[in-house]
C-alpha atoms as a PDB file:
ATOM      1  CA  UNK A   1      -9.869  -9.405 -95.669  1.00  0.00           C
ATOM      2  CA  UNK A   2      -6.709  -7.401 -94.335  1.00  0.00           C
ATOM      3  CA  UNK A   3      -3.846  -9.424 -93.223  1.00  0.00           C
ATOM      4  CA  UNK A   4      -1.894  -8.482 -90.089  1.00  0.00           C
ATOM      5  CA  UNK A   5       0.702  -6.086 -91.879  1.00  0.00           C
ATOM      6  CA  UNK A   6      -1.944  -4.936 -94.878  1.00  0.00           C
ATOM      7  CA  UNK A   7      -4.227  -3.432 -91.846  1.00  0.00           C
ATOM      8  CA  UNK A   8      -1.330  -1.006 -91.161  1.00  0.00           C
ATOM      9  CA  UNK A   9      -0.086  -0.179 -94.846  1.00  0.00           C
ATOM     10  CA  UNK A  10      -3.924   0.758 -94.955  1.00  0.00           C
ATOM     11  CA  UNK A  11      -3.458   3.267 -91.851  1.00  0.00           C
ATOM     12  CA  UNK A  12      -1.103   5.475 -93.614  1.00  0.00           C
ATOM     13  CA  UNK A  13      -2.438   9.071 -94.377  1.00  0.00           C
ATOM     14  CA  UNK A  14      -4.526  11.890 -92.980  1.00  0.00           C
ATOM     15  CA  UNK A  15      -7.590  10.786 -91.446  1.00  0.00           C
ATOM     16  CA  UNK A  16     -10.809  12.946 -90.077  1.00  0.00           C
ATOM     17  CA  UNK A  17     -12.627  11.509 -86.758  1.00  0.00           C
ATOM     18  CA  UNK A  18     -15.755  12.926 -84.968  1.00  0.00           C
ATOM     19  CA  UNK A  19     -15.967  11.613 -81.494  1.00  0.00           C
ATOM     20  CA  UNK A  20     -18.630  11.067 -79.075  1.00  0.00           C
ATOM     21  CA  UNK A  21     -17.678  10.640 -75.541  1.00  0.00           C
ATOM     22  CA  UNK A  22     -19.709   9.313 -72.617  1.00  0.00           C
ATOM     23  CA  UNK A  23     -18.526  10.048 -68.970  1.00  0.00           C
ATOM     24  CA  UNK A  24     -19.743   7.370 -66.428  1.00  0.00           C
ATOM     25  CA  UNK A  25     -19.101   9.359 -63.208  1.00  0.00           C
ATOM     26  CA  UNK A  26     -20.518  13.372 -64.475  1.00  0.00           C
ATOM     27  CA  UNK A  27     -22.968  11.701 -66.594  1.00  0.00           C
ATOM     28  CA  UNK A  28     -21.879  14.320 -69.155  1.00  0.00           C
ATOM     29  CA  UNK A  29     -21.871  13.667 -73.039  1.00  0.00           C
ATOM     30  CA  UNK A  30     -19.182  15.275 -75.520  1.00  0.00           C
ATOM     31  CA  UNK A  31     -18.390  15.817 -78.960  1.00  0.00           C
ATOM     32  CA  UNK A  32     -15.117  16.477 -80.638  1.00  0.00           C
ATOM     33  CA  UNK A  33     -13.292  16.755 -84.113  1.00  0.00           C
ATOM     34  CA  UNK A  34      -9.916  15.445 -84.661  1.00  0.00           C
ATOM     35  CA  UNK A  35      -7.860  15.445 -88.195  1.00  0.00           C
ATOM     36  CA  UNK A  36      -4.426  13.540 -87.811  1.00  0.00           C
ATOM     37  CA  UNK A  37      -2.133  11.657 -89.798  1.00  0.00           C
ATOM     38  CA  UNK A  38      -0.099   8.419 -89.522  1.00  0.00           C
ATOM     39  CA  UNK A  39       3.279   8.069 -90.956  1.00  0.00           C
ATOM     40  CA  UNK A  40       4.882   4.616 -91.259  1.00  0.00           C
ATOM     41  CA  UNK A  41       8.010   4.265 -89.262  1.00  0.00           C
ATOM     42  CA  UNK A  42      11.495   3.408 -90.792  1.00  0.00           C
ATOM     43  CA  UNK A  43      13.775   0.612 -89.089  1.00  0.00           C
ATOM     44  CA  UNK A  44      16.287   2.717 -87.456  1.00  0.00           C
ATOM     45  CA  UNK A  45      12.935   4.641 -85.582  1.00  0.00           C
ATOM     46  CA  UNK A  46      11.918   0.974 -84.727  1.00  0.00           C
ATOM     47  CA  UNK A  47      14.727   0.086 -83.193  1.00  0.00           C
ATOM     48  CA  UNK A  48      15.201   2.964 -81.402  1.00  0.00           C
ATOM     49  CA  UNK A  49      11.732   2.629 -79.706  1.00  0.00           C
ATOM     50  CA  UNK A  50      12.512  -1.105 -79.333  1.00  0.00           C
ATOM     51  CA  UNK A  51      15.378  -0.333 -77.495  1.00  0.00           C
ATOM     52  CA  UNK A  52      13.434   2.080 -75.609  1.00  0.00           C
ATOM     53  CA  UNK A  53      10.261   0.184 -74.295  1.00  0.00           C
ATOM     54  CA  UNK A  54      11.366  -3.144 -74.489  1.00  0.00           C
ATOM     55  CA  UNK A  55      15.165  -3.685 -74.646  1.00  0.00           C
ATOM     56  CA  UNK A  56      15.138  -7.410 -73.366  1.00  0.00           C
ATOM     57  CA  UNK A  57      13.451 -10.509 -75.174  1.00  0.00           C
ATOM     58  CA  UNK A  58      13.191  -9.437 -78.591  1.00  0.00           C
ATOM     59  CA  UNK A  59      14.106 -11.491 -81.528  1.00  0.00           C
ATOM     60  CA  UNK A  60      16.120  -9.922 -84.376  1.00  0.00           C
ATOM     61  CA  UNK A  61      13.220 -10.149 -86.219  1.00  0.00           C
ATOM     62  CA  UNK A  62      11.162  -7.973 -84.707  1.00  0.00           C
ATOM     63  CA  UNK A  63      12.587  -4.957 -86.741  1.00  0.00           C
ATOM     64  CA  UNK A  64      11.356  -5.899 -89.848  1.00  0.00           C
ATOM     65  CA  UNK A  65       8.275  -7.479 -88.871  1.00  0.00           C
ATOM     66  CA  UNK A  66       6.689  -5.344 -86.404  1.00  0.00           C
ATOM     67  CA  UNK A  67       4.777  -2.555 -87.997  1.00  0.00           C
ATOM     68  CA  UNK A  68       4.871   1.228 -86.321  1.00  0.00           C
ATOM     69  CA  UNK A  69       3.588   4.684 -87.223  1.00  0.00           C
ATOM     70  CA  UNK A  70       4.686   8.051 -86.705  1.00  0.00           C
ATOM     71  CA  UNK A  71       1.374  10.018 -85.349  1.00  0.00           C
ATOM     72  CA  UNK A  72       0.256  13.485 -85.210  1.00  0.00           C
ATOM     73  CA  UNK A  73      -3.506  14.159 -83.846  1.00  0.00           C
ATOM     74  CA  UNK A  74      -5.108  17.842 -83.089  1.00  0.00           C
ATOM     75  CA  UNK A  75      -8.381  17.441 -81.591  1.00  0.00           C
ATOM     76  CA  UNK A  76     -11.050  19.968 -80.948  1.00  0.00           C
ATOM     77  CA  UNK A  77     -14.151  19.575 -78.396  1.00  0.00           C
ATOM     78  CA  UNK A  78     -17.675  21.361 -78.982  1.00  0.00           C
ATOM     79  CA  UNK A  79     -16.348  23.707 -76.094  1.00  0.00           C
ATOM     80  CA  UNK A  80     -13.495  24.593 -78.365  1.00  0.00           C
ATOM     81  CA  UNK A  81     -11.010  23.327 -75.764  1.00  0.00           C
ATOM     82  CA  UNK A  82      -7.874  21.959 -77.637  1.00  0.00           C
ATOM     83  CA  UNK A  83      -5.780  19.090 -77.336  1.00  0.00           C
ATOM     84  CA  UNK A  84      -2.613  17.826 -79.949  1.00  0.00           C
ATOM     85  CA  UNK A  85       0.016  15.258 -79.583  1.00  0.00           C
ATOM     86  CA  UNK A  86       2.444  13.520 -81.447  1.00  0.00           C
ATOM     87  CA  UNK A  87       3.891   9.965 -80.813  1.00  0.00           C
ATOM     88  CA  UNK A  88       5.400   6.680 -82.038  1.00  0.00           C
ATOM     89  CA  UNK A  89       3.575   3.503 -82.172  1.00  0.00           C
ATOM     90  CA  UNK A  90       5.109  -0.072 -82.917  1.00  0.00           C
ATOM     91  CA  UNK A  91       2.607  -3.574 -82.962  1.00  0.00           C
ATOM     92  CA  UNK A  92       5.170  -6.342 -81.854  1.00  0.00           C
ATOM     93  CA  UNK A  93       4.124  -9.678 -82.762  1.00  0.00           C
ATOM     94  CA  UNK A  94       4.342 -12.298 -79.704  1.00  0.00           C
ATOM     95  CA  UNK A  95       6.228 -14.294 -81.865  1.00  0.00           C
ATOM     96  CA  UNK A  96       9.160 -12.085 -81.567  1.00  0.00           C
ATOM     97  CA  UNK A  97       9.508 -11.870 -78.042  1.00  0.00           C
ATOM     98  CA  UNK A  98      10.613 -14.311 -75.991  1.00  0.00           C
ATOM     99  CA  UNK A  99      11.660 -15.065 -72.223  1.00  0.00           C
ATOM    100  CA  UNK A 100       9.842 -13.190 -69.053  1.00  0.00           C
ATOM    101  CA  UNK A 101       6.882 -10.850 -69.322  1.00  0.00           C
ATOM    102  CA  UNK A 102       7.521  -7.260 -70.036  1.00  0.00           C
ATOM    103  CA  UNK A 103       4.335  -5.949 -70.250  1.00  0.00           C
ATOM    104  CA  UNK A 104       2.258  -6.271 -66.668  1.00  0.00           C
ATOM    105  CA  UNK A 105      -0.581  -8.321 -67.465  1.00  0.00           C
ATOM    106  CA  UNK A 106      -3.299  -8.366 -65.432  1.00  0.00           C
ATOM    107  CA  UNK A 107      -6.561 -10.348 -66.258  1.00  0.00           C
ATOM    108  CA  UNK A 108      -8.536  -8.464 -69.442  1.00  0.00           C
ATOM    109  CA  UNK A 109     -11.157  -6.095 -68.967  1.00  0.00           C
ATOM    110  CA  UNK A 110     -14.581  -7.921 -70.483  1.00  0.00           C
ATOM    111  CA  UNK A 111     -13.642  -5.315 -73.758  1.00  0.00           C
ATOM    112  CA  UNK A 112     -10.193  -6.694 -74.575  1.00  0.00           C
ATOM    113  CA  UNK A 113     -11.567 -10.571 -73.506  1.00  0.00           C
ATOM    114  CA  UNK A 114     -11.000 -12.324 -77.273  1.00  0.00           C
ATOM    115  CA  UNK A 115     -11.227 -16.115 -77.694  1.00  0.00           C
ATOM    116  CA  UNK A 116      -8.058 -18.080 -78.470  1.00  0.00           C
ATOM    117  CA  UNK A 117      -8.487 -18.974 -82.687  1.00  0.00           C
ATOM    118  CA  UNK A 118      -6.202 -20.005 -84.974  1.00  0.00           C
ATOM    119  CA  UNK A 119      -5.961 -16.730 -87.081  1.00  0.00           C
ATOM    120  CA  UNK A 120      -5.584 -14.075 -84.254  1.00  0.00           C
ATOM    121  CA  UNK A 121      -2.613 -12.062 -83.997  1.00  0.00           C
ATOM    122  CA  UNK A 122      -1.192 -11.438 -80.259  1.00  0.00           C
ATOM    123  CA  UNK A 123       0.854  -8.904 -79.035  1.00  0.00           C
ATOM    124  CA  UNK A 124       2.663  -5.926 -77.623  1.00  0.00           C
ATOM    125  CA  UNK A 125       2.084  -2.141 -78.278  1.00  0.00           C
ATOM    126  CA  UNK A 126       4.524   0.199 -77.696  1.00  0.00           C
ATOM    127  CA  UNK A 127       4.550   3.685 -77.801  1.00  0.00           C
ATOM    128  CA  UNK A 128       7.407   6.414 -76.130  1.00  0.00           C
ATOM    129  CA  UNK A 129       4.217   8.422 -74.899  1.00  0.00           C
ATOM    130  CA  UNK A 130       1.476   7.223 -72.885  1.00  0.00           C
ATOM    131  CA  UNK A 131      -2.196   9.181 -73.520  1.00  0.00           C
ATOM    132  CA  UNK A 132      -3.361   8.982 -70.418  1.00  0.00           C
ATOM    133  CA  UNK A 133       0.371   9.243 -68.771  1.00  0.00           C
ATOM    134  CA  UNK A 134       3.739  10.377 -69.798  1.00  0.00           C
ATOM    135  CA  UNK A 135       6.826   8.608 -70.760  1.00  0.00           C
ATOM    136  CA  UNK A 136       7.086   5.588 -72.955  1.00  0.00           C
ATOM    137  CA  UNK A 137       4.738   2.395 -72.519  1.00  0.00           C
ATOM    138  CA  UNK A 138       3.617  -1.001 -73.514  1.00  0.00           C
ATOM    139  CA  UNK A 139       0.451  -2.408 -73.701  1.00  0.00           C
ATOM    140  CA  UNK A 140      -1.247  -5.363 -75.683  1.00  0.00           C
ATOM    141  CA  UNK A 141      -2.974  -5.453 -79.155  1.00  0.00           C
ATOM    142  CA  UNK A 142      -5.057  -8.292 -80.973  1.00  0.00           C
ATOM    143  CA  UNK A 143      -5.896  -8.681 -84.331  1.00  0.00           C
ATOM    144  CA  UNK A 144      -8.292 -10.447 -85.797  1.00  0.00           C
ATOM    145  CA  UNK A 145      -8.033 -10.682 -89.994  1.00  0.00           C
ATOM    146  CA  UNK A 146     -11.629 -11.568 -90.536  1.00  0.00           C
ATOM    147  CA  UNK A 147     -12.860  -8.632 -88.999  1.00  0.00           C
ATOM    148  CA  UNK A 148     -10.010  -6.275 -89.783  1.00  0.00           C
ATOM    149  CA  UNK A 149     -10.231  -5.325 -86.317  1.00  0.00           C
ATOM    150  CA  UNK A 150      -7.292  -4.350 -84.388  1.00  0.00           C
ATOM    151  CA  UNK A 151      -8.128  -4.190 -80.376  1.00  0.00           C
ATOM    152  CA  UNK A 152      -5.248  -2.472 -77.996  1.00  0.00           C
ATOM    153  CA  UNK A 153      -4.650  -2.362 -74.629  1.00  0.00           C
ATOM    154  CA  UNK A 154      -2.982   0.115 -71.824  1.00  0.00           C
ATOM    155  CA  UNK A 155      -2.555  -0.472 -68.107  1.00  0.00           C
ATOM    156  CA  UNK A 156      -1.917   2.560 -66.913  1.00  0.00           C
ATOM    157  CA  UNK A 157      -1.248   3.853 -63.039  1.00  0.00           C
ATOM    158  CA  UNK A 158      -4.968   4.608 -62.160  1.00  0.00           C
ATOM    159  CA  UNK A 159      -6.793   3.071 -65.365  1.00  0.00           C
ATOM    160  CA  UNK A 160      -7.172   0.400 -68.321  1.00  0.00           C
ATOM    161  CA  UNK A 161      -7.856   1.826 -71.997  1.00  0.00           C
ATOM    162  CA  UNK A 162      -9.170  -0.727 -74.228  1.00  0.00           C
ATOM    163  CA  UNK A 163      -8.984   1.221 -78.013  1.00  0.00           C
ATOM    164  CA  UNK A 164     -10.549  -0.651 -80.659  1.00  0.00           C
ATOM    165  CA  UNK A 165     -10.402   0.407 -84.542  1.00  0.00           C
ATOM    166  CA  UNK A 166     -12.117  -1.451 -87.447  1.00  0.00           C
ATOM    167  CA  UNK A 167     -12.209  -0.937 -91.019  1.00  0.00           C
ATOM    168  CA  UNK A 168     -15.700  -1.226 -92.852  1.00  0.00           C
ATOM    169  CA  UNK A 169     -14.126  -0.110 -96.668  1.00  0.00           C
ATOM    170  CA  UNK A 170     -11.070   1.058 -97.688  1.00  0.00           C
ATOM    171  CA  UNK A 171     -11.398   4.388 -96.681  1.00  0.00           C
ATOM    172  CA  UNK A 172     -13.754   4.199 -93.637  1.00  0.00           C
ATOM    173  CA  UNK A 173     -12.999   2.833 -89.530  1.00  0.00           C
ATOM    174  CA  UNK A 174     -14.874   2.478 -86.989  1.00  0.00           C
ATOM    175  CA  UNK A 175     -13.327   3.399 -83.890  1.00  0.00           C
ATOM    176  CA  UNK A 176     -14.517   2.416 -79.851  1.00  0.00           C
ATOM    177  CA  UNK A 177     -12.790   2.949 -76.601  1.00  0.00           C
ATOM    178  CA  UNK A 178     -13.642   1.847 -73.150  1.00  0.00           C
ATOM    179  CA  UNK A 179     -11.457   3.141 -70.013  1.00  0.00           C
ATOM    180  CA  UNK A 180     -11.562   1.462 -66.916  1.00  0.00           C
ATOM    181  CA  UNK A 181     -11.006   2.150 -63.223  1.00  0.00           C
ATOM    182  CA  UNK A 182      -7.445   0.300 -62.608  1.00  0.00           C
ATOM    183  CA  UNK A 183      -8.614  -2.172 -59.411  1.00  0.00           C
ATOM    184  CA  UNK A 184      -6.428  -2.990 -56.456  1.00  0.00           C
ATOM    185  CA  UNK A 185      -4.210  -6.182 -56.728  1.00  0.00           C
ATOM    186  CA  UNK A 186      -4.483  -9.018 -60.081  1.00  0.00           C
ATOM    187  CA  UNK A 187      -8.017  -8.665 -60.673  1.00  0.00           C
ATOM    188  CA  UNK A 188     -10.543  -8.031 -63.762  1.00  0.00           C
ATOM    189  CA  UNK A 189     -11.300  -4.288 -64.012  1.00  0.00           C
ATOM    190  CA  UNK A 190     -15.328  -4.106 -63.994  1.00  0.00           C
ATOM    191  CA  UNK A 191     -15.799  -0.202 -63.416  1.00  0.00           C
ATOM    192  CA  UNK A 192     -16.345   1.667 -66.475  1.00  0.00           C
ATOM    193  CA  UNK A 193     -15.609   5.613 -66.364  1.00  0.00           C
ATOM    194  CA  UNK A 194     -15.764   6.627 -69.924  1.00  0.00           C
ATOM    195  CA  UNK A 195     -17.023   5.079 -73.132  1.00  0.00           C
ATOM    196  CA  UNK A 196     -16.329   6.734 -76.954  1.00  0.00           C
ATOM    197  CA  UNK A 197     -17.613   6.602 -79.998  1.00  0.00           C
ATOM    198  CA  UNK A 198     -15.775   7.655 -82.927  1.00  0.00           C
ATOM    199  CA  UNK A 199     -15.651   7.397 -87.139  1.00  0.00           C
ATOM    200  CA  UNK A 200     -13.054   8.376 -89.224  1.00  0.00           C
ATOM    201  CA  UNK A 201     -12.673   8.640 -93.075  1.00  0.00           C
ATOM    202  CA  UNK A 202      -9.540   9.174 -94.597  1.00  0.00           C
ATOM    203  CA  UNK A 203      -8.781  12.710 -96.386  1.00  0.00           C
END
């Protein structure tokens, strides 16, 4: 069993993914390949993007006890249509944020819906780029040590991504994704528009 910060020393390193994608609305299936590589962040990166996505609230312990990676992804589709990206991610424990909300919540997609247990870690995700959007954002993880499953989610303009990525061995994850149609007002998104499919071994 992986503890909350030995899930993310295990992330570091190149990893290979193939993908499968299924799009609600075109009823269209696709494939893609994508080789990319996580690089642990330092504390002066950290606080930078601290500073950046969430300046108010956090504890001076967040620093040192919120995990983050440096990532670099190239992806390629079955079409040969290419896509790469690099960002910063950084998994802030609630614990180390305090006062008003600074993340909008709105009620949990029935993906990202996990029951309250003594052992799950809750909290924020930030990253200075957004996939679906540009510019920094924040979103919410969970993570739950018995499964070794880390679970994140973005509210974004016009959707909700809930990413999911489990490891099965020490070298093997199993990754999900479900993206939902944003709805109107402080209600549970229902409307899927795209579902994936993806494993990745590390290189």
């Amino acid at each position: 069993m992986l503890t909350f910060q030995d899930f993310f020393q295990a992330c570091d390193g190149t990893w290979s993914t193939e993908r499968t994608y299924h799009y609600y609305d075109q009823g269209e299936i696709e494939r893609s390949h994508t080789d990319f590589t996580a690089t642990t962040l330092e504390g002066a990166v950290k606080s930078n993007l601290l500073m950046a996505v969430m300046p108010e609230g956090v504890t001076a312990e967040a620093v040192s006890s919120s995990p983050g990676f440096a990532i670099r992804f190239d992806t390629v589709s079955e079409t040969g249509a290419t896509v790469g990206m690099s960002l910063q991610a950084l998994f802030v424990p609630e614990q180390f944020v305090v006062g008003a909300k600074t993340v909008q919540d709105i009620p949990p997609p029935m993906a990202a819906q996990v029951a309250p247990q003594e052992e799950l870690v809750r909290g924020f995700y930030l990253r200075n780029e957004g996939y679906s959007e540009k510019g920094a954002i924040a979103g919410r993880f969970t993570y739950l040590p018995t499964r070794q499953t880390l679970e994140m989610t973005t509210v974004y303009s016009q959707s909700v991504a809930v990413d999911q990525m489990r490891f099965i061995d020490a070298n093997t994850r199993l990754r999900t994704i479900v993206t939902y149609r944003r709805p109107e007002g402080n209600v549970t998104p229902t409307e899927i528009s795209l579902v994936g499919f993806g494993l990745e071994r590390r290189q």
